[in-house]
N, C-alpha and C. Protein backbone atom coordinates (compact mmCIF):
# COMPACT_ATOMS: atom_id res chain seq x y z
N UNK A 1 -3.53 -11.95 -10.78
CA UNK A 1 -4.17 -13.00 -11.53
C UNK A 1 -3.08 -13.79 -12.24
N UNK A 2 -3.18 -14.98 -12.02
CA UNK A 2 -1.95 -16.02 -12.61
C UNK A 2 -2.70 -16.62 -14.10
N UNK A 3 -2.15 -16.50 -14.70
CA UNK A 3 -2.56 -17.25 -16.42
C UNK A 3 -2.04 -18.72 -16.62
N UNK A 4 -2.81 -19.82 -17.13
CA UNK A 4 -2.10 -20.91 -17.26
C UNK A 4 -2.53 -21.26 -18.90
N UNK A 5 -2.36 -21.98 -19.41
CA UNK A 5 -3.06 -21.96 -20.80
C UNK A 5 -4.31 -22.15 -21.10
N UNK A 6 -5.18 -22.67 -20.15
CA UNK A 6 -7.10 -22.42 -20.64
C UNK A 6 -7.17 -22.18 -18.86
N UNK A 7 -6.58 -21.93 -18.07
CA UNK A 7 -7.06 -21.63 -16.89
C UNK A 7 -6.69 -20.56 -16.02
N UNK A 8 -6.95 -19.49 -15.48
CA UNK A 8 -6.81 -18.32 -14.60
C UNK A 8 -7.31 -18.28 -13.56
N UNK A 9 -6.52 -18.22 -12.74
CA UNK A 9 -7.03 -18.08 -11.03
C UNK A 9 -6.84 -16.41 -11.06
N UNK A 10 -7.60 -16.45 -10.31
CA UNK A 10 -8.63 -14.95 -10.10
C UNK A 10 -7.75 -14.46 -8.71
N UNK A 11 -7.22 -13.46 -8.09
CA UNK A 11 -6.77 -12.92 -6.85
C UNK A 11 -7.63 -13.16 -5.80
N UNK A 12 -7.17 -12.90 -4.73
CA UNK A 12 -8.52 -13.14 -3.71
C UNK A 12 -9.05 -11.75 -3.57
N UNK A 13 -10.12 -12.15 -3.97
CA UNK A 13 -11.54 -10.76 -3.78
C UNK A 13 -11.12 -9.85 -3.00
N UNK A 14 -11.46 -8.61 -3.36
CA UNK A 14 -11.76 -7.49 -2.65
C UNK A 14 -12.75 -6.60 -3.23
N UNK A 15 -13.13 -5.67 -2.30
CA UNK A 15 -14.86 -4.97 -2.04
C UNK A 15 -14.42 -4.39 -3.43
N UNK A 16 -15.58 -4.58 -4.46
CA UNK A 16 -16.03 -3.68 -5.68
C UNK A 16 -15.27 -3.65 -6.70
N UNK A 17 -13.87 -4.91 -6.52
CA UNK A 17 -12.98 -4.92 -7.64
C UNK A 17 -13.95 -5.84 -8.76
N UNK A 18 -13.49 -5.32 -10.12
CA UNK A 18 -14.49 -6.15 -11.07
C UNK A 18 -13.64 -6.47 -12.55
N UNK A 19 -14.03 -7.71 -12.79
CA UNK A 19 -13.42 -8.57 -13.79
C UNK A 19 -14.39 -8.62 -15.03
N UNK A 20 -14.09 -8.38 -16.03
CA UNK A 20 -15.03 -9.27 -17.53
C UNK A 20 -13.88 -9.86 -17.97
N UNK A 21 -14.63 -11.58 -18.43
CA UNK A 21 -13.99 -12.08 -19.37
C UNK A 21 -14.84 -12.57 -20.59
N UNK A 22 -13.98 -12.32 -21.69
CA UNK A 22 -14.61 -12.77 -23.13
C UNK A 22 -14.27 -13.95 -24.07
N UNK A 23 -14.84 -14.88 -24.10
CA UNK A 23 -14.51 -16.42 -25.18
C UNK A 23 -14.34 -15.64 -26.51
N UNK A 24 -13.48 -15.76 -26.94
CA UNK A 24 -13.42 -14.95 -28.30
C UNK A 24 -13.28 -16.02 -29.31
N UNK A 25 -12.53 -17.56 -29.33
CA UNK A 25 -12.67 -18.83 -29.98
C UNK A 25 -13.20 -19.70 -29.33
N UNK A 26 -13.02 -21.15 -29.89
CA UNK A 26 -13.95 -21.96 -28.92
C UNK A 26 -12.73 -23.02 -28.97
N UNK A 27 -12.35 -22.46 -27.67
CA UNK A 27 -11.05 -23.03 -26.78
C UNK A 27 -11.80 -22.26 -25.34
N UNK A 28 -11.77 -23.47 -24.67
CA UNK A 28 -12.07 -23.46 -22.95
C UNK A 28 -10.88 -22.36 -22.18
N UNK A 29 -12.31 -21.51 -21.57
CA UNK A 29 -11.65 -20.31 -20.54
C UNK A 29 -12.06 -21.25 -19.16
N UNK A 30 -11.47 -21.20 -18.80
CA UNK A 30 -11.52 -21.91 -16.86
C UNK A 30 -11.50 -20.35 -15.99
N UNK A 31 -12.01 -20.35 -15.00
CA UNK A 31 -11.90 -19.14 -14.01
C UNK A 31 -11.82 -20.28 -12.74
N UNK A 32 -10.73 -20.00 -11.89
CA UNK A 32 -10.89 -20.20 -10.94
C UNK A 32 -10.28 -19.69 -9.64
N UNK A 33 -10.58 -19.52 -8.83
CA UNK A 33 -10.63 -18.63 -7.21
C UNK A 33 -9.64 -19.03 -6.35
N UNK A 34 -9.11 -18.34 -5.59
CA UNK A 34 -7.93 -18.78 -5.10
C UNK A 34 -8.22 -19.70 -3.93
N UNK A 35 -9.15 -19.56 -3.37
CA UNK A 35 -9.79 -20.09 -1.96
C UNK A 35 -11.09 -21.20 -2.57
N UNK A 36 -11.22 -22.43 -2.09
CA UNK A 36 -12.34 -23.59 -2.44
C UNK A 36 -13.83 -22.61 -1.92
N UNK A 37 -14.83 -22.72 -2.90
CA UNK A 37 -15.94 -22.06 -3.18
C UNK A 37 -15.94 -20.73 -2.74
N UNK A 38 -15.42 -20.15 -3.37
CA UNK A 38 -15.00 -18.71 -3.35
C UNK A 38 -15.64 -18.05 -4.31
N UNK A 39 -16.48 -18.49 -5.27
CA UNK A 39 -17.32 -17.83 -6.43
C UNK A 39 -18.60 -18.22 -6.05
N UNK A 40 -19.46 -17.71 -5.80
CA UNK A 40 -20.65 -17.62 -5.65
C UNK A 40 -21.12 -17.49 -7.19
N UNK A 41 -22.36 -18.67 -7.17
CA UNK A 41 -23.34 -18.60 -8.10
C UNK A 41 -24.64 -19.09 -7.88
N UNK A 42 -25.82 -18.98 -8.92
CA UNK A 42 -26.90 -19.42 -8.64
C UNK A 42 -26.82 -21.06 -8.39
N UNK A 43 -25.76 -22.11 -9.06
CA UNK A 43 -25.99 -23.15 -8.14
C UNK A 43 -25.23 -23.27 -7.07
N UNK A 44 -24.76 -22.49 -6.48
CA UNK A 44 -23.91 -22.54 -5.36
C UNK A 44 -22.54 -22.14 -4.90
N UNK A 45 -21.80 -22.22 -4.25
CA UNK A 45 -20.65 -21.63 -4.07
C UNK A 45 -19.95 -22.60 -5.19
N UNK A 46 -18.68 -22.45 -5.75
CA UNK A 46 -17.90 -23.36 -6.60
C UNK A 46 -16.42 -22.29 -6.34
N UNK A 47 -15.75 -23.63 -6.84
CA UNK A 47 -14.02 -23.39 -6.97
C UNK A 47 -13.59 -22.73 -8.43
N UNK A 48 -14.34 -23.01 -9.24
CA UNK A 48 -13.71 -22.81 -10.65
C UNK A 48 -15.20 -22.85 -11.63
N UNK A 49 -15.64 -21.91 -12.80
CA UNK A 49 -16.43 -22.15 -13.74
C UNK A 49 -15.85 -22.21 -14.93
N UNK A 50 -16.02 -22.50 -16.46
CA UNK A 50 -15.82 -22.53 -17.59
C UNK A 50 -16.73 -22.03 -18.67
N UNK A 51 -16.36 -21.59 -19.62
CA UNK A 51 -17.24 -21.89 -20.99
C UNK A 51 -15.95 -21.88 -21.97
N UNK A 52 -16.81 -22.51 -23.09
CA UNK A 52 -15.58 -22.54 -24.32
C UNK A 52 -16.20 -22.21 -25.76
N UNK A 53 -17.72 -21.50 -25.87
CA UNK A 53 -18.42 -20.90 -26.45
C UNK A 53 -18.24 -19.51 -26.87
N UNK A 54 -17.92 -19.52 -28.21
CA UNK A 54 -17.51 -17.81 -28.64
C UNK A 54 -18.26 -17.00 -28.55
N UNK A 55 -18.03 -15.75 -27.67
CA UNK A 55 -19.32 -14.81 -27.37
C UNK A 55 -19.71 -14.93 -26.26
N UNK A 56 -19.03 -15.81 -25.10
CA UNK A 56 -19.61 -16.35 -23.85
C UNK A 56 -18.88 -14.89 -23.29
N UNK A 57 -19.61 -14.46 -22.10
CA UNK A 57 -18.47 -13.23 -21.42
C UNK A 57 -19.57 -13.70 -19.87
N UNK A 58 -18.75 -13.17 -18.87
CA UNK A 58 -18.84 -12.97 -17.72
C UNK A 58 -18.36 -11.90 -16.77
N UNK A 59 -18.79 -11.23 -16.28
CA UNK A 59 -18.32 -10.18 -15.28
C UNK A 59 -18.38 -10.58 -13.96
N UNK A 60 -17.43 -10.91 -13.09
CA UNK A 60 -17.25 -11.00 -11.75
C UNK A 60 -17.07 -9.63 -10.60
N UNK A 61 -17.60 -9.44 -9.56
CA UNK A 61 -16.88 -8.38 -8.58
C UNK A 61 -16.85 -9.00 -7.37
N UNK A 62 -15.98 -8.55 -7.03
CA UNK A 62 -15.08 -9.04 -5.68
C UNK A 62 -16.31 -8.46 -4.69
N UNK A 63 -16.32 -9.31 -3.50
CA UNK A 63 -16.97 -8.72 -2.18
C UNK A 63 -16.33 -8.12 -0.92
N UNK A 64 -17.09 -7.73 0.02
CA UNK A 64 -16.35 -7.30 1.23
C UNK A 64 -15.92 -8.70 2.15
N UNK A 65 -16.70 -9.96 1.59
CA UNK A 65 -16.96 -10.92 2.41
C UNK A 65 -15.58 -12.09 1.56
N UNK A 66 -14.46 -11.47 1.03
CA UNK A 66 -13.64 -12.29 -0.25
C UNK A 66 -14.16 -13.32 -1.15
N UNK A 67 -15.47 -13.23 -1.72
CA UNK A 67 -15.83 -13.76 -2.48
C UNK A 67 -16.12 -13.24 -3.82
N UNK A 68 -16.43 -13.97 -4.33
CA UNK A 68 -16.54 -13.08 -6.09
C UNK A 68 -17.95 -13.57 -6.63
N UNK A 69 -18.75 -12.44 -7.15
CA UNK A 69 -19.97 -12.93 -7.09
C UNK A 69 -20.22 -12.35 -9.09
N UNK A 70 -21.40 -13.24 -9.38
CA UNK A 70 -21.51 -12.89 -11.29
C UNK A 70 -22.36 -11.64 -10.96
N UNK A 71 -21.70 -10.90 -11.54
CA UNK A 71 -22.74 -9.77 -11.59
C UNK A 71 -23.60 -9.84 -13.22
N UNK A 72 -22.80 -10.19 -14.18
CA UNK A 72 -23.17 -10.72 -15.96
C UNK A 72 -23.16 -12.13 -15.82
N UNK A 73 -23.31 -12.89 -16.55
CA UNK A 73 -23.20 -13.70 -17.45
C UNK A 73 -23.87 -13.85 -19.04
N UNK A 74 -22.93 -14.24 -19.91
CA UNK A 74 -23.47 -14.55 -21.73
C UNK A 74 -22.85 -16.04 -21.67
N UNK A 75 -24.03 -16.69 -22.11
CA UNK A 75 -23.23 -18.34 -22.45
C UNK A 75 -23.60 -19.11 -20.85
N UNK A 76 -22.98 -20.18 -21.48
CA UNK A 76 -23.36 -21.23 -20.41
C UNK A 76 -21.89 -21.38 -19.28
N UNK A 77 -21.64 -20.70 -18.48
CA UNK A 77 -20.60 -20.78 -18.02
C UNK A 77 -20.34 -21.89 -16.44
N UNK A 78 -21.82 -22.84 -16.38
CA UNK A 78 -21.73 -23.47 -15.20
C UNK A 78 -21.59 -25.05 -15.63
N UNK A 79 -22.31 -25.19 -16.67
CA UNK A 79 -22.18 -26.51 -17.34
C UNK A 79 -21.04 -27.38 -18.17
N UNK A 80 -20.62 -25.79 -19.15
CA UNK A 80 -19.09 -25.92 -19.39
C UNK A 80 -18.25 -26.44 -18.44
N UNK A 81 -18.28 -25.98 -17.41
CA UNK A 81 -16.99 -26.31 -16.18
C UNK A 81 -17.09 -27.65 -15.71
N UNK A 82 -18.09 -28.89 -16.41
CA UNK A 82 -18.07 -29.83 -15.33
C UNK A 82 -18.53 -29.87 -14.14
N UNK A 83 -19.17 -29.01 -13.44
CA UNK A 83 -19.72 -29.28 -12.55
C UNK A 83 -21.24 -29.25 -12.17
């Protein structure tokens, strides 16, 4: 996982690996995937989500299929991102 200052690209998926992340201030967390729509969500595949809401958390796990799917979400983490 590479760190940039509000943004982290995520490794490319593998089966049952699992991520939480936590907004702890309200400064924008970015998640984004190494591969274009590589995160699966309820609106659709996407490249990258956000929130910048304290208390926002998300749990990701990797698939067999290299995608990363929400297994949690707290907070608004699809709207934040702009998309």
């Amino acid at each position: 996982m590479s760190f940039d200052k509000n943004l982290m690209t995520l490794p490319v998926a593998k089966a049952e690996i699992q991520y939480t992340f936590i907004v702890d201030t309200a400064f924008q967390m970015k998640l984004q995937t190494a591969g274009s729509g590589d995160l699966l969500t309820p609106d659709g595949a996407k490249s990258f989500i956000a929130s910048s809401a304290p208390g926002s958390a998300i749990t990701l796990r990797g698939r067999a299929d290299l995608k990363w799917e929400i297994v949690t979400a707290v907070g608004d983490w699809l709207t934040d991102s702009g998309v």
